[in-house]
N, C-alpha and C. Protein backbone atom coordinates (compact mmCIF):
# COMPACT_ATOMS: atom_id res chain seq x y z
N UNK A 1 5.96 5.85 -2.72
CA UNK A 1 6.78 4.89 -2.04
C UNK A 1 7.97 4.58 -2.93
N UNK A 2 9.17 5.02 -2.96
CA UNK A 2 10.08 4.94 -3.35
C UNK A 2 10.63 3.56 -3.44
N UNK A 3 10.85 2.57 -4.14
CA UNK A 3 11.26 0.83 -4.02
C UNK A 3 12.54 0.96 -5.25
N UNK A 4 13.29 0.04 -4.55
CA UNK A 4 14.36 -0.59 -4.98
C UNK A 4 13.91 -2.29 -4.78
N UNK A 5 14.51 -2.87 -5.73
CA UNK A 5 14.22 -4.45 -6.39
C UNK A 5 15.49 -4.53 -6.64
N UNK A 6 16.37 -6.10 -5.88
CA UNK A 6 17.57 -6.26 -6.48
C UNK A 6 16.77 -8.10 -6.20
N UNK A 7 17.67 -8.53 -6.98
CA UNK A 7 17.83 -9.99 -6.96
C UNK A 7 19.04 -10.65 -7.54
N UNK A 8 19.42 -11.41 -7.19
CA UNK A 8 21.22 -11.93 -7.60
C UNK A 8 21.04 -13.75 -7.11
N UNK A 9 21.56 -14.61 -8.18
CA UNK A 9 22.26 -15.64 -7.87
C UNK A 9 23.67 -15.63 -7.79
N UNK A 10 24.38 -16.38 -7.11
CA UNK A 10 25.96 -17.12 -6.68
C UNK A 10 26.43 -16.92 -8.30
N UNK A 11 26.79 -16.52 -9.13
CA UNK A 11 27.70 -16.82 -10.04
C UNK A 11 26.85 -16.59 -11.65
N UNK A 12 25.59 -15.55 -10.80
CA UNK A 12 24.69 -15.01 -12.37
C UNK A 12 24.65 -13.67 -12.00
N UNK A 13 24.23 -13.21 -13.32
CA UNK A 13 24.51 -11.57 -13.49
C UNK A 13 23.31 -11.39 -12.45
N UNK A 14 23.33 -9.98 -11.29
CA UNK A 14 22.22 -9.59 -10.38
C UNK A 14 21.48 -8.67 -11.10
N UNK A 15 20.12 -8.82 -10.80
CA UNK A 15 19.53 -7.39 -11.75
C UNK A 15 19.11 -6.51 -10.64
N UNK A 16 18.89 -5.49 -11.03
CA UNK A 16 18.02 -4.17 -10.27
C UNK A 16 17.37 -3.69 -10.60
N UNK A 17 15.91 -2.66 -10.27
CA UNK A 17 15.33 -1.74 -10.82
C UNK A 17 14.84 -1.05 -9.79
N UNK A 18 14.42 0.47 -9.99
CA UNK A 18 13.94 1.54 -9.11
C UNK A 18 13.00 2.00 -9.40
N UNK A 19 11.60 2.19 -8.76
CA UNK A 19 10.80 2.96 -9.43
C UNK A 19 9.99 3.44 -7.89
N UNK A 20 9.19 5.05 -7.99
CA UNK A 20 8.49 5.09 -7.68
C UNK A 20 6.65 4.80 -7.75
N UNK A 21 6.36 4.40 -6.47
CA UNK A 21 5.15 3.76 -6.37
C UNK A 21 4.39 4.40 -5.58
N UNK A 22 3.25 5.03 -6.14
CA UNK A 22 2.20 5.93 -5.21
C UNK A 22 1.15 5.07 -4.54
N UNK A 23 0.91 4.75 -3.55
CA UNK A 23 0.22 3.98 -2.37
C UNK A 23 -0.81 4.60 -2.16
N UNK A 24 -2.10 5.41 -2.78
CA UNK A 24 -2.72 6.04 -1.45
C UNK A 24 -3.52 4.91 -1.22
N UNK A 25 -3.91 4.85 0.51
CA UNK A 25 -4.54 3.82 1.12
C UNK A 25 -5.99 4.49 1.80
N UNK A 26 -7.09 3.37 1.55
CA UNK A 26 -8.20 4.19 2.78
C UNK A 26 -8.24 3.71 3.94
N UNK A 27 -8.28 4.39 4.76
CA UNK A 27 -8.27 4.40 5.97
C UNK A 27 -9.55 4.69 7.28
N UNK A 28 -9.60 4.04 7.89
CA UNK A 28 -10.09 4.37 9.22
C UNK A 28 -9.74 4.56 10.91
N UNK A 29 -10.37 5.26 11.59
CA UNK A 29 -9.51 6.06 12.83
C UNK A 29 -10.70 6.38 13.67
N UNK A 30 -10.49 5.37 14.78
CA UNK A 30 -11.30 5.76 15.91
C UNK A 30 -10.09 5.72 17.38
N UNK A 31 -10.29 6.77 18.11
CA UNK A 31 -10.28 7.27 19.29
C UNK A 31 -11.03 7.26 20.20
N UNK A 32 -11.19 7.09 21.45
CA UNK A 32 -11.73 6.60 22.32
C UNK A 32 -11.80 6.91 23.85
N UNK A 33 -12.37 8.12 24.61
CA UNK A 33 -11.23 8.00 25.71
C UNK A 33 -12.03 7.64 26.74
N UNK A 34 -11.11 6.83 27.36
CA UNK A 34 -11.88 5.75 28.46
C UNK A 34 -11.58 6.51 29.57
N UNK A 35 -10.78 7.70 29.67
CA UNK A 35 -10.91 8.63 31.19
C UNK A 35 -11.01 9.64 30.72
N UNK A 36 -10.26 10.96 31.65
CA UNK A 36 -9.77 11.93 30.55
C UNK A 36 -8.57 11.65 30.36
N UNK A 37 -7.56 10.73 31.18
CA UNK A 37 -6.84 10.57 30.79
C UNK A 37 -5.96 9.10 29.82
N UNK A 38 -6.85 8.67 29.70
CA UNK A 38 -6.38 7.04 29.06
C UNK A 38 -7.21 7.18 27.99
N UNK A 39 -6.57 6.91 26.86
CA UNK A 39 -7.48 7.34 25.72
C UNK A 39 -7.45 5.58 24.56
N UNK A 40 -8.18 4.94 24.25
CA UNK A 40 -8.01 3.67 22.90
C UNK A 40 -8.01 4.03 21.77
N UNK A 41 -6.78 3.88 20.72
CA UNK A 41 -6.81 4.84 19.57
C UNK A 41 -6.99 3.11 18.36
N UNK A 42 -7.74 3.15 17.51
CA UNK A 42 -7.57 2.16 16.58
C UNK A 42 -7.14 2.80 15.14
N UNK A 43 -6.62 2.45 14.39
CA UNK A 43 -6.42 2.85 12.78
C UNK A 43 -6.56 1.82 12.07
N UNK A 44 -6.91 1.39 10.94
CA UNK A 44 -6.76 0.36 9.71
C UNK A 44 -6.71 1.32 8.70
N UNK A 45 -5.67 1.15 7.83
CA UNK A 45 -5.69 1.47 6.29
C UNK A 45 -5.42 0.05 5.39
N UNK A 46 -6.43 0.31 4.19
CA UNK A 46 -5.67 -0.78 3.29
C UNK A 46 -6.05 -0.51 2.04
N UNK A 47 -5.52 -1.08 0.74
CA UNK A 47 -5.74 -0.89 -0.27
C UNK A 47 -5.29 -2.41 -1.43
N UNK A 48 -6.26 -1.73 -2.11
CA UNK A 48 -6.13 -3.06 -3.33
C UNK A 48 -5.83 -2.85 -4.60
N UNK A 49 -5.25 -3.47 -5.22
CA UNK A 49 -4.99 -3.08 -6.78
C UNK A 49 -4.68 -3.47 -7.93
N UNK A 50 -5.50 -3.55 -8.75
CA UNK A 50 -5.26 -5.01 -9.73
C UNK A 50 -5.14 -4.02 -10.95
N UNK A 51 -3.51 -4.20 -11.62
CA UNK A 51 -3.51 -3.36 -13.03
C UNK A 51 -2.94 -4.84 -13.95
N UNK A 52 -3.55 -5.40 -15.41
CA UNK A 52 -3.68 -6.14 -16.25
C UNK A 52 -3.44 -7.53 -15.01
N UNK A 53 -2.25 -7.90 -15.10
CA UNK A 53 -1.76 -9.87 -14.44
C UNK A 53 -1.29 -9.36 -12.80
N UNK A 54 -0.97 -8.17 -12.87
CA UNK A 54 -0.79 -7.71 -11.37
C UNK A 54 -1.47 -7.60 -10.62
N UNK A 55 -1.39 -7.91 -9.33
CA UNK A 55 -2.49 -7.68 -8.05
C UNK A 55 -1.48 -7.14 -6.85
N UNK A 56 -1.90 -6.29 -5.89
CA UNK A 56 -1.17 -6.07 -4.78
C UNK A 56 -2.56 -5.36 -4.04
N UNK A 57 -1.60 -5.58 -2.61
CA UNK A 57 -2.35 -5.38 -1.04
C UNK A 57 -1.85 -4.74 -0.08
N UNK A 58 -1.91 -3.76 0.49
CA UNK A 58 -1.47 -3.34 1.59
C UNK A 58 -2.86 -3.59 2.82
N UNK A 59 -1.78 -3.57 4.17
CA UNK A 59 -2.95 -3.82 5.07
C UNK A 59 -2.07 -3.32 6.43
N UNK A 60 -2.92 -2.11 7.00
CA UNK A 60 -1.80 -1.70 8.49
C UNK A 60 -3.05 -1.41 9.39
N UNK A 61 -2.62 -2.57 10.30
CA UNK A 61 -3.38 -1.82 11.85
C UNK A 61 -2.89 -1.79 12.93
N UNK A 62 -3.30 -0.57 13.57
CA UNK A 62 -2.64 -0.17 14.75
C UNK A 62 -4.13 -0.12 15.83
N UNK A 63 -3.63 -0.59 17.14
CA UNK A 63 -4.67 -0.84 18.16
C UNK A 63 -3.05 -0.38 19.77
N UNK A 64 -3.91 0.97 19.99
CA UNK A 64 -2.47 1.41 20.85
C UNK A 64 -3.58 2.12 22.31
N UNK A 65 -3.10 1.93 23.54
CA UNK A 65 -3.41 2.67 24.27
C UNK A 65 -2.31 3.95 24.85
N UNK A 66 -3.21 5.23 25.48
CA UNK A 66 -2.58 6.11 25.64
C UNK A 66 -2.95 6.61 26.79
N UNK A 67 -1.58 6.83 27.79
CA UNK A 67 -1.90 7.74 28.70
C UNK A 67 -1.36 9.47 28.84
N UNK A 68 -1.76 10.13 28.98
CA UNK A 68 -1.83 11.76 28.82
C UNK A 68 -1.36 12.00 30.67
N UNK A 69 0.06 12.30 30.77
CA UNK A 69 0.01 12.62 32.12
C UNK A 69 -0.22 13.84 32.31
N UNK A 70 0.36 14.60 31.54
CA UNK A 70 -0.15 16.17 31.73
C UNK A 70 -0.59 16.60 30.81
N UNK A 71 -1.28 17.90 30.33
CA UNK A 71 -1.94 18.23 29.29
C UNK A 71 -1.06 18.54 28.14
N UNK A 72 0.23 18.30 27.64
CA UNK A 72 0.92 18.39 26.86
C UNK A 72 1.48 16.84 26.31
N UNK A 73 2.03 16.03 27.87
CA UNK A 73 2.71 14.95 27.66
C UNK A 73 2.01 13.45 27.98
N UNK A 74 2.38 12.40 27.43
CA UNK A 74 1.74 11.48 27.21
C UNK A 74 2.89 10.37 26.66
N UNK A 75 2.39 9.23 27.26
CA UNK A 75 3.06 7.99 26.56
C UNK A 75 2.28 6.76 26.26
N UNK A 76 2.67 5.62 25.71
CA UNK A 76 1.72 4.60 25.52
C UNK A 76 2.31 3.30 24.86
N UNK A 77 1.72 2.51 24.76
CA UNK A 77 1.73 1.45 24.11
C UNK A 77 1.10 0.76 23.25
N UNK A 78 0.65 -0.17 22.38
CA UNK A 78 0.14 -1.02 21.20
C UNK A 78 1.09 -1.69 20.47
N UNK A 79 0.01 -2.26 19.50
CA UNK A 79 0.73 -3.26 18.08
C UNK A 79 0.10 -2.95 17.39
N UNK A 80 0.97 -2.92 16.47
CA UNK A 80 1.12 -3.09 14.83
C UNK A 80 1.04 -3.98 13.96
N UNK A 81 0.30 -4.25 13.01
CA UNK A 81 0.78 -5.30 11.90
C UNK A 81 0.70 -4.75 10.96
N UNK A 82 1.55 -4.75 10.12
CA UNK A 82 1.71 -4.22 8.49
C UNK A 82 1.92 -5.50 7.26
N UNK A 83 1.61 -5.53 6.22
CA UNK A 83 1.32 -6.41 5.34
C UNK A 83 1.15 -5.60 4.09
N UNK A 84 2.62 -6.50 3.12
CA UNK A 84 2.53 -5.58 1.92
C UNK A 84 2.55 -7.47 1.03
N UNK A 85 1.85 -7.40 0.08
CA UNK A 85 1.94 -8.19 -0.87
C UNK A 85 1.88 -8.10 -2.55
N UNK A 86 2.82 -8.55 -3.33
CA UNK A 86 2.54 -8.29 -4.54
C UNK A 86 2.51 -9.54 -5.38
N UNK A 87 1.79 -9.35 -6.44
CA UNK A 87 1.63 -11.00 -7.11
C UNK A 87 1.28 -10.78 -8.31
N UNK A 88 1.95 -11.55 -9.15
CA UNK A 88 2.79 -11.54 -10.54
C UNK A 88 2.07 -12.69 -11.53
N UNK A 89 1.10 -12.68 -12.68
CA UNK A 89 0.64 -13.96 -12.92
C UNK A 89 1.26 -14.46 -14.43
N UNK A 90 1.99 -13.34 -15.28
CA UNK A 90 2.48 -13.71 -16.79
C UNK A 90 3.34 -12.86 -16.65
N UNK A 91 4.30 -13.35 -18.04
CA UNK A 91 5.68 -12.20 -18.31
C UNK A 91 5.11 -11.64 -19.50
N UNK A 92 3.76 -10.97 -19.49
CA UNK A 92 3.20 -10.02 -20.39
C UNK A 92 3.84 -8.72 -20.74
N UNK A 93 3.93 -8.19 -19.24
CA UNK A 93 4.14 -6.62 -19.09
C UNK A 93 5.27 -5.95 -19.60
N UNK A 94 5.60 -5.31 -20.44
CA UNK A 94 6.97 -4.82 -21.23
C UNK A 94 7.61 -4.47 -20.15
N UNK A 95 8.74 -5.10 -19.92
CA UNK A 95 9.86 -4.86 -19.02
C UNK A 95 9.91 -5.43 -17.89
N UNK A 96 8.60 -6.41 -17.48
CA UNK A 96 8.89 -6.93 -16.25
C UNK A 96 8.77 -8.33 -16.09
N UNK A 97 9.46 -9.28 -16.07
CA UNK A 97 8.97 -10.49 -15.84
C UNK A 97 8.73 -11.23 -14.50
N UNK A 98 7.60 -11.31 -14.36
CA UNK A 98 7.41 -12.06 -12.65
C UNK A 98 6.26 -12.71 -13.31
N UNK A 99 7.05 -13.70 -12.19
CA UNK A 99 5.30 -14.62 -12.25
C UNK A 99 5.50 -15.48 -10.69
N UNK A 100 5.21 -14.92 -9.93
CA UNK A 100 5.25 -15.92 -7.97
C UNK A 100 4.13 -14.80 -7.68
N UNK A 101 4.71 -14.53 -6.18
CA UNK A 101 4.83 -13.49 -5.45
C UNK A 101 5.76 -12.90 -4.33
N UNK A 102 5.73 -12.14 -4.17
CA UNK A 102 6.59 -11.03 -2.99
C UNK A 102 5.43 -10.50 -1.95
N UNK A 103 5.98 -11.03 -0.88
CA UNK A 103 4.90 -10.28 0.67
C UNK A 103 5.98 -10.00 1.12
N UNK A 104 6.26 -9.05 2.30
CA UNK A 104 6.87 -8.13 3.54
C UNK A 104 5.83 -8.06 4.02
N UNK A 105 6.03 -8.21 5.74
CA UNK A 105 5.15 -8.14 6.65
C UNK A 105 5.80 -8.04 8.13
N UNK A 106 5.30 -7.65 8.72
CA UNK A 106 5.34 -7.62 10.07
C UNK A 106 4.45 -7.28 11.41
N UNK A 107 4.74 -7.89 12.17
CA UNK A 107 3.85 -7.36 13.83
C UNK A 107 4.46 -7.17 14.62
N UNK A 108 4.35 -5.71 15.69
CA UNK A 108 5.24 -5.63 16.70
C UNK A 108 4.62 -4.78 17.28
N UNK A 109 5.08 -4.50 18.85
CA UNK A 109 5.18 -4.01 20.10
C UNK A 109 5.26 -2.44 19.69
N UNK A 110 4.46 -1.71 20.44
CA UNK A 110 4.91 0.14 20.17
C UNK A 110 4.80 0.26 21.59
N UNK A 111 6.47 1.28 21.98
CA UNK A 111 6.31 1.75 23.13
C UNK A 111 6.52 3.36 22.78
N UNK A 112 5.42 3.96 23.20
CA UNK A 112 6.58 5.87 22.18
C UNK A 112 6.26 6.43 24.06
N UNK A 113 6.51 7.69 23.81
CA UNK A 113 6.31 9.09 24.25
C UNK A 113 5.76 9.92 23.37
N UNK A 114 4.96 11.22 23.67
CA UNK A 114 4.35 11.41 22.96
C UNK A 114 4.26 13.61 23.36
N UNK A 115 4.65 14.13 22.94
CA UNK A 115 4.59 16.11 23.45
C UNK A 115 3.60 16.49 22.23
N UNK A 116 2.85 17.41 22.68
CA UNK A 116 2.37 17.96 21.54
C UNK A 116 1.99 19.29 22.18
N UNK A 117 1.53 20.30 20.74
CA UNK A 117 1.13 21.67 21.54
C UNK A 117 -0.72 21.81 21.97
């Protein structure tokens, strides 16, 4: 996961930093099909991770229904919620000082289309 970090006050120097961040998450995936053609797809992935004063969380679930009009094409709908949190407890760590936290999050509406072979 590629991240950029900027932060800036009105009339103080802004800082930045870049680093990549490898995420793998575990996951689960059930499918469901309530015809042959209407199918209930669920996913959750999440992960936890505590290195020395650091802690972070990811958390994504998807709950989507699907209809298959022909044997190729298909469209559907669901929601999403995604949840990223990170949390900071001393300015121990060489080079980083935090001590709060940072969450990004969101929930929303999925409308797709969907072709496959």
């Amino acid at each position: 996961m590629p991240t950029k970090f900027e932060i800036g006050v009105s009339g103080v120097k802004d800082e930045s930093t870049e680093f990549i961040a490898p995420l793998p998450v575990l996951g689960l995936r059930t499918d469901f099909v309530i015809t042959p053609k209407f199918y209930l797809k669920q996913s959750v992935e999440v992960l936890y991770l505590r290195i020395d004063n650091f802690t972070g969380s990811i958390l994504d679930v998807n709950l989507r229904l699907e209809y298959n009009i022909w044997k190729h094409i298909g469209f559907g709908m669901g929601i999403n919620m995604y949840k990223l949190v990170i949390e900071g407890k001393e300015e121990s760590y060489p080079g980083i000082d935090m001590i709060g936290s940072i969450g990004v999050g969101y929930t929303g509406l999925q409308l797709y289309g969907r072709y496959y072979f």
